[in-house]
N, C-alpha and C. Protein backbone atom coordinates (compact mmCIF):
# COMPACT_ATOMS: atom_id res chain seq x y z
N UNK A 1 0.82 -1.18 0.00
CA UNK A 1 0.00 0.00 0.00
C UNK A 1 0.87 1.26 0.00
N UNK A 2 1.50 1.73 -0.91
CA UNK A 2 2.70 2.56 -0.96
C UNK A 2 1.76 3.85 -1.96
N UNK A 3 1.87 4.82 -1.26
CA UNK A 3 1.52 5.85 -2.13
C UNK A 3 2.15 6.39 -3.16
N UNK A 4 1.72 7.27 -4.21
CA UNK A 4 2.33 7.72 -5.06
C UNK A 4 3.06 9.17 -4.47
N UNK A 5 4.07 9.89 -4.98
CA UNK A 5 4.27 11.08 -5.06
C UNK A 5 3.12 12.09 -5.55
N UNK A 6 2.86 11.78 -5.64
CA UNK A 6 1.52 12.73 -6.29
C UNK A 6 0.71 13.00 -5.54
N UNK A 7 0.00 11.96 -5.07
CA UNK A 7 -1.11 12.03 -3.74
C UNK A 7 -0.32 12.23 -2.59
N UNK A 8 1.14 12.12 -2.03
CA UNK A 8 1.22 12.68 -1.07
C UNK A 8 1.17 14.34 -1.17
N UNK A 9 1.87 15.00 -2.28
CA UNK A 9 1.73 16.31 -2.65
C UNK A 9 0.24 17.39 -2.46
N UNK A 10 -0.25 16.21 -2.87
CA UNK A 10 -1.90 16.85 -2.80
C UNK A 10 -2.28 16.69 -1.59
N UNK A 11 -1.76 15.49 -0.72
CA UNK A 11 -2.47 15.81 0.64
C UNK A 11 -1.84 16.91 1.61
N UNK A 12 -0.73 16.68 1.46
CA UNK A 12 0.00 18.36 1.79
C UNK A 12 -0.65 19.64 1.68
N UNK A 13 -0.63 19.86 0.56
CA UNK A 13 -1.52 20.74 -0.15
C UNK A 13 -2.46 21.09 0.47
N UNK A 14 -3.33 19.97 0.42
CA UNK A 14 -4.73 20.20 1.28
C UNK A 14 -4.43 20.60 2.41
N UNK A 15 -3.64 20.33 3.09
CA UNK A 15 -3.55 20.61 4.66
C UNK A 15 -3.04 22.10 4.68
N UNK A 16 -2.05 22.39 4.04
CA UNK A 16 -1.78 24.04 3.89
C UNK A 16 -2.58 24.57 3.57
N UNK A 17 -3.88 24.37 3.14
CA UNK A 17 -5.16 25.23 2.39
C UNK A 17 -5.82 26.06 3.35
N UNK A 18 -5.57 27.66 3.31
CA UNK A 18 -6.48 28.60 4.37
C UNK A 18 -8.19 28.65 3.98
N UNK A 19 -8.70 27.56 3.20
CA UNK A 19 -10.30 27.57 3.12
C UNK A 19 -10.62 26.95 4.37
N UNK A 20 -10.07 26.17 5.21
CA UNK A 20 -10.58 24.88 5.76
C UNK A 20 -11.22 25.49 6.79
N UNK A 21 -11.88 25.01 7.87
CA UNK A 21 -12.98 25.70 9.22
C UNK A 21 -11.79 26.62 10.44
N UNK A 22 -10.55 25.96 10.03
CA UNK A 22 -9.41 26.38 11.07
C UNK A 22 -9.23 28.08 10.83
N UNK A 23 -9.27 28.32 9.44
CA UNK A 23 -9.34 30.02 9.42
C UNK A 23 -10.42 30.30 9.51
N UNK A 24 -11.41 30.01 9.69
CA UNK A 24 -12.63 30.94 9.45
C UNK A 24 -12.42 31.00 10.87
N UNK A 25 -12.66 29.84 11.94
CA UNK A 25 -12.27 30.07 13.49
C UNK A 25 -11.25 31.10 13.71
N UNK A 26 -10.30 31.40 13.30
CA UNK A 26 -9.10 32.18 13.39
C UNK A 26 -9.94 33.19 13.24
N UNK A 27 -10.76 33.62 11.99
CA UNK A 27 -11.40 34.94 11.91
C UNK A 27 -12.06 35.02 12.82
N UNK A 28 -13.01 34.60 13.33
CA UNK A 28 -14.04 34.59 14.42
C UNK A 28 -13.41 35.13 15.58
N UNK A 29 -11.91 34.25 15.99
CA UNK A 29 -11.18 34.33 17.22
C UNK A 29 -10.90 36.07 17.33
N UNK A 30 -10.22 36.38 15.95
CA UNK A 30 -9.83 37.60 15.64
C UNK A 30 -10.60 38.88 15.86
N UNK A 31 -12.16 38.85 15.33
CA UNK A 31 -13.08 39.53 15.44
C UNK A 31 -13.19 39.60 17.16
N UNK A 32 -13.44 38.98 17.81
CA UNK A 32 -13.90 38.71 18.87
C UNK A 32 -12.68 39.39 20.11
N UNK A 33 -11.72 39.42 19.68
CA UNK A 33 -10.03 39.77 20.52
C UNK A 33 -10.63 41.55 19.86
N UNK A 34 -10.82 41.42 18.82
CA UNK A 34 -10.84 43.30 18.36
C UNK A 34 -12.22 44.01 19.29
N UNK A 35 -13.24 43.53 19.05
CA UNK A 35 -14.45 43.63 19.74
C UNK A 35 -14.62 43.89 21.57
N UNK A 36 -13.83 42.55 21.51
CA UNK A 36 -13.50 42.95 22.77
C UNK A 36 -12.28 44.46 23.37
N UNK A 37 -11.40 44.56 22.89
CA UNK A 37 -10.54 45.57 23.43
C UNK A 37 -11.00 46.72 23.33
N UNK A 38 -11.92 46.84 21.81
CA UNK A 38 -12.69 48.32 21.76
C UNK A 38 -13.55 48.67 23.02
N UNK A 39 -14.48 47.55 23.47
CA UNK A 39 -14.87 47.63 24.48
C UNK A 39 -14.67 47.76 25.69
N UNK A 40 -13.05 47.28 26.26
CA UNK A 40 -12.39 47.43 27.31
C UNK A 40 -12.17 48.58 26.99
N UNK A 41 -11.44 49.74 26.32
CA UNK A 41 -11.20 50.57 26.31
C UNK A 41 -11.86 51.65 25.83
N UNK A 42 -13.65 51.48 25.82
CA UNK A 42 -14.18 52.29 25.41
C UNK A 42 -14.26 53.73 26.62
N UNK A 43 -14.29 53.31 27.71
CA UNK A 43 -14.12 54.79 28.69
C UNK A 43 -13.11 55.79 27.94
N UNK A 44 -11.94 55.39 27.64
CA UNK A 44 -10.66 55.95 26.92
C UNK A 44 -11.52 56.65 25.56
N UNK A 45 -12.36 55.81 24.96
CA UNK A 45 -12.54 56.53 23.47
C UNK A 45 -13.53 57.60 23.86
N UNK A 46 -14.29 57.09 24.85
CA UNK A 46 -15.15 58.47 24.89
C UNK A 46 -14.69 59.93 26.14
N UNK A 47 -13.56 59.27 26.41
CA UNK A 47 -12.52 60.75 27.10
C UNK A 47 -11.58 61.51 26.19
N UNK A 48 -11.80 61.14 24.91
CA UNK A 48 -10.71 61.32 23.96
C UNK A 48 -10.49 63.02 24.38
N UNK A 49 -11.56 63.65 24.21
CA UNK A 49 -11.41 65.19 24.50
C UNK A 49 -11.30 65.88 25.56
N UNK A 50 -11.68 64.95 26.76
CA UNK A 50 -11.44 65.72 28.02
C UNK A 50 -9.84 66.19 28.39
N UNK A 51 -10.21 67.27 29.44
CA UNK A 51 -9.51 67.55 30.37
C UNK A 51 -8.24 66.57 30.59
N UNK A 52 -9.21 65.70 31.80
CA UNK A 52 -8.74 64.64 32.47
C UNK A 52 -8.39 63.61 31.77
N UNK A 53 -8.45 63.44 30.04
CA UNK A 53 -7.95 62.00 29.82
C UNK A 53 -6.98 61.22 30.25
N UNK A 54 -5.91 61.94 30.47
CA UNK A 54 -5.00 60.78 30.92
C UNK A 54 -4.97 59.98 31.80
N UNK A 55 -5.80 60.90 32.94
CA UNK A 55 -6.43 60.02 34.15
C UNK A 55 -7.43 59.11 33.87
N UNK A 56 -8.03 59.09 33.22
CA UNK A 56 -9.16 57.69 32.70
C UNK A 56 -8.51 56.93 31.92
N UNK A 57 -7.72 57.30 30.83
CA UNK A 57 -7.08 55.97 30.69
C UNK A 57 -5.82 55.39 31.61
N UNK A 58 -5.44 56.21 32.57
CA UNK A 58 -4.46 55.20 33.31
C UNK A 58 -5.27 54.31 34.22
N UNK A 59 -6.32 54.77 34.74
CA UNK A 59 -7.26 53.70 35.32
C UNK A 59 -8.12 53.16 34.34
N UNK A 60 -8.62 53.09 33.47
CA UNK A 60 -8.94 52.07 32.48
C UNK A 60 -8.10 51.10 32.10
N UNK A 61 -6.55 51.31 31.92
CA UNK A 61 -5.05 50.35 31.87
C UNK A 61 -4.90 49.51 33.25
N UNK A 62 -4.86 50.31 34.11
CA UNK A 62 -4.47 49.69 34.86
C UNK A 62 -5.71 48.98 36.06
N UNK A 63 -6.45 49.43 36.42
CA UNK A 63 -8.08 49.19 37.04
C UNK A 63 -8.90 48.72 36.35
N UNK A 64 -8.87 48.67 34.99
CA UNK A 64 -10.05 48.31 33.91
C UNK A 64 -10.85 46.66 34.14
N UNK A 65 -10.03 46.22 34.35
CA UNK A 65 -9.90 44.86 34.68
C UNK A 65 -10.46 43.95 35.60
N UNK A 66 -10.52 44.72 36.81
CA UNK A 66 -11.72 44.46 38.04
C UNK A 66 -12.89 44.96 38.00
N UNK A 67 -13.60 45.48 36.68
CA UNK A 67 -14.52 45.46 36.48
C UNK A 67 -14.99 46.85 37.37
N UNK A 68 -15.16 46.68 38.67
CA UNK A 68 -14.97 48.37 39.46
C UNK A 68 -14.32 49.67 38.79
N UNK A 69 -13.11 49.35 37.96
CA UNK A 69 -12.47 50.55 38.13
C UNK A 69 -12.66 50.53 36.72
N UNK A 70 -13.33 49.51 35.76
CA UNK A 70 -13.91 49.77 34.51
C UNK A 70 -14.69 50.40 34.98
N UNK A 71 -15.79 50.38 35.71
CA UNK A 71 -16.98 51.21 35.92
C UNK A 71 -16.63 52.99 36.46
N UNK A 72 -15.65 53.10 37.18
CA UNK A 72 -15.31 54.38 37.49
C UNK A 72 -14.58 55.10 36.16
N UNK A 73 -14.49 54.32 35.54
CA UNK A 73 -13.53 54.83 34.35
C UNK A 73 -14.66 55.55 33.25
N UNK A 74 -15.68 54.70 33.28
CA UNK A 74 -16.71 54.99 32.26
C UNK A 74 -17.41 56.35 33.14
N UNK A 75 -17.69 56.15 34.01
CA UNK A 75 -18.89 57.44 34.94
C UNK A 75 -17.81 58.66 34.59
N UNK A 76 -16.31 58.53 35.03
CA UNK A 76 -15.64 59.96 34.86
C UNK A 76 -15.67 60.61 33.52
N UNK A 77 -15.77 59.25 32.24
CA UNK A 77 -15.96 59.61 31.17
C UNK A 77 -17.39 60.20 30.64
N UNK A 78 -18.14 59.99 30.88
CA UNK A 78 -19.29 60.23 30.88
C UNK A 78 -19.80 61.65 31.26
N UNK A 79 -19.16 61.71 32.69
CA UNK A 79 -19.48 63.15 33.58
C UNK A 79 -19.17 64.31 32.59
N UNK A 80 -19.61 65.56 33.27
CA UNK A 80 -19.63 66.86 32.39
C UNK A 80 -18.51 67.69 33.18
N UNK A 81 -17.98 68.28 32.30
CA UNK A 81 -16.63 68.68 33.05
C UNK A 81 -17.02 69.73 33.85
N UNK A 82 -16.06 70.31 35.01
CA UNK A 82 -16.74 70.63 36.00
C UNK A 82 -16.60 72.08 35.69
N UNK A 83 -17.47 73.10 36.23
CA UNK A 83 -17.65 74.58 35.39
C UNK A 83 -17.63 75.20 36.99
N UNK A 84 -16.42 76.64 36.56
CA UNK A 84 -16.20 76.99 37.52
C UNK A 84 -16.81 78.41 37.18
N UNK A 85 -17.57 78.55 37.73
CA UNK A 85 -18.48 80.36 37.43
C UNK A 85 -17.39 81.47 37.64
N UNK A 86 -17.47 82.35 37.01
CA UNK A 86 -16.38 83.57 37.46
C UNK A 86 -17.67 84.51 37.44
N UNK A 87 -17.59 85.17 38.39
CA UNK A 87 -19.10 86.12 38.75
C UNK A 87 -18.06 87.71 39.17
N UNK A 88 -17.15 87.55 39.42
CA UNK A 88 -16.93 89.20 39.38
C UNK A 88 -15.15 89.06 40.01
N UNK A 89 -14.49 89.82 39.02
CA UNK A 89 -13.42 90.56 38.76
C UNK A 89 -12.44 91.41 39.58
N UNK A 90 -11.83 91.26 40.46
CA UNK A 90 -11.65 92.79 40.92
C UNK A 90 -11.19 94.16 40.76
N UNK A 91 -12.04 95.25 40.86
CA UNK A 91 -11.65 96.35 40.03
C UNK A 91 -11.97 96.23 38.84
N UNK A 92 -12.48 95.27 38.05
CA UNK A 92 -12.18 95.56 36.38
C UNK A 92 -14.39 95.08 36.34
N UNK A 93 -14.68 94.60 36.98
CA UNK A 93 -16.21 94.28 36.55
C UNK A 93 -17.00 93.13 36.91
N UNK A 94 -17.80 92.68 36.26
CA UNK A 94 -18.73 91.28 35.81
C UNK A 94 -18.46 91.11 35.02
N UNK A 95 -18.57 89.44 34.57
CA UNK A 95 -18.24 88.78 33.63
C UNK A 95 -19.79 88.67 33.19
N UNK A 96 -20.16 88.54 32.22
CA UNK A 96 -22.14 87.98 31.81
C UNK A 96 -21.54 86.27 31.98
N UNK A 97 -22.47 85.87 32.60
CA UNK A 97 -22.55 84.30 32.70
C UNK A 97 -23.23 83.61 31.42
N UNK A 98 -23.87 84.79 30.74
CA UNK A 98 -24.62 84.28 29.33
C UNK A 98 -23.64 84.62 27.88
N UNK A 99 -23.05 85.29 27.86
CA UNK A 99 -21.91 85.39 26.45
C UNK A 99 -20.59 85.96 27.47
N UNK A 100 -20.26 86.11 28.21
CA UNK A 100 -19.23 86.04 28.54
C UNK A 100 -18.36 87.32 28.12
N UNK A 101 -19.56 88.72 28.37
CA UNK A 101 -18.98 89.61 28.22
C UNK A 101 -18.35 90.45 29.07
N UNK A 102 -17.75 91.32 29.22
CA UNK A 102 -16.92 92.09 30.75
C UNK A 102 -17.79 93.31 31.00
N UNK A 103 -18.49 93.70 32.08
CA UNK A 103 -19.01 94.41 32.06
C UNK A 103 -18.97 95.46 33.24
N UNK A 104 -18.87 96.61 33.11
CA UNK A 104 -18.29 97.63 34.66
C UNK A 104 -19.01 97.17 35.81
N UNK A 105 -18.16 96.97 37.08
CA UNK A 105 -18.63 96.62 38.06
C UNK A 105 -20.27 97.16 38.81
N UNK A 106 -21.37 96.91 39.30
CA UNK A 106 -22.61 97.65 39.89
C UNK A 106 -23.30 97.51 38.91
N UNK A 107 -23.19 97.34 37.72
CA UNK A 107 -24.52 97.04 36.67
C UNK A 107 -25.02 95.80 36.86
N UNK A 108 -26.45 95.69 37.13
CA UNK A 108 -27.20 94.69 37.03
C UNK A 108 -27.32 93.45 35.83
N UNK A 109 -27.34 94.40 34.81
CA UNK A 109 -27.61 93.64 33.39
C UNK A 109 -26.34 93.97 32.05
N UNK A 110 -26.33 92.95 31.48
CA UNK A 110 -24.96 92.85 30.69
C UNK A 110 -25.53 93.91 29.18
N UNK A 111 -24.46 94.58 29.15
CA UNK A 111 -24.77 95.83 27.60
C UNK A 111 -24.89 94.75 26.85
N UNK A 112 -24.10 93.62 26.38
CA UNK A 112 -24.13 93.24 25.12
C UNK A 112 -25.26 92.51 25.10
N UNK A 113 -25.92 91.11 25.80
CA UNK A 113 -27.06 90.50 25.58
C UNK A 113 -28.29 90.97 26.63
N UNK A 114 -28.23 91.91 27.42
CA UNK A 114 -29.22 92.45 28.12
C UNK A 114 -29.81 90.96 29.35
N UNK A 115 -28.96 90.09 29.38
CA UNK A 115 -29.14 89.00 30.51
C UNK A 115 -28.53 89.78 32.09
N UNK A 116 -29.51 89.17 32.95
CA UNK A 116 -29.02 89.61 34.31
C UNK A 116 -27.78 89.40 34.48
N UNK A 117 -26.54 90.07 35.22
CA UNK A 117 -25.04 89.36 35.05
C UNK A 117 -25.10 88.91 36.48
């Protein structure tokens, strides 16, 4: 029962062949490794613009993982950055809290949009 050269070639062949179920699993595996990391590191994608990013992704890197400090990672990302009112100047005025114009100190209401300052 001695094979030919030929048919061993071809069974080779076959076995090197990337159609077989082993890559499509590989794709699947692949999809699933990408899917996942976007998701581990989605707190990070949606801090892209903050302030504080670097602080959410060093605890998303390094905390992400216990699931807790994934969750603190996402709420900081989420949160609205924190707004610090400037309501009056010294010597120089009011600021309007509505366009953010400068306005002489003792006036009630802002010249440019007529909002209370």
């Amino acid at each position: 029962m001695e094979q030919s050269a030929d048919s061993k070639r071809i069974k080779r062949s076959e076995r090197r062949s990337s159609s077989g179920p082993r890559s499509r699993e590989r794709g699947e595996n692949m999809t699933f490794l990408f899917l996942s990391a976007i998701m581990y590191f989605l707190p990070t994608i949606l801090a892209r613009h903050k302030a504080d990013f670097m602080a959410i992704f060093l605890v998303n890197l390094f905390l992400g993982w216990t699931v807790i400090g994934w969750f603190v990672a996402l709420i900081r990302a989420c949160s609205t950055q924190r707004y610090i009112p400037v309501s009056m100047v010294p010597s120089a005025g009011r600021f309007c809290s509505q366009c953010g114009a400068l306005s002489p100190s003792g006036v009630h209401f802002c010249g440019t949009c007529g909002r209370a300052v």
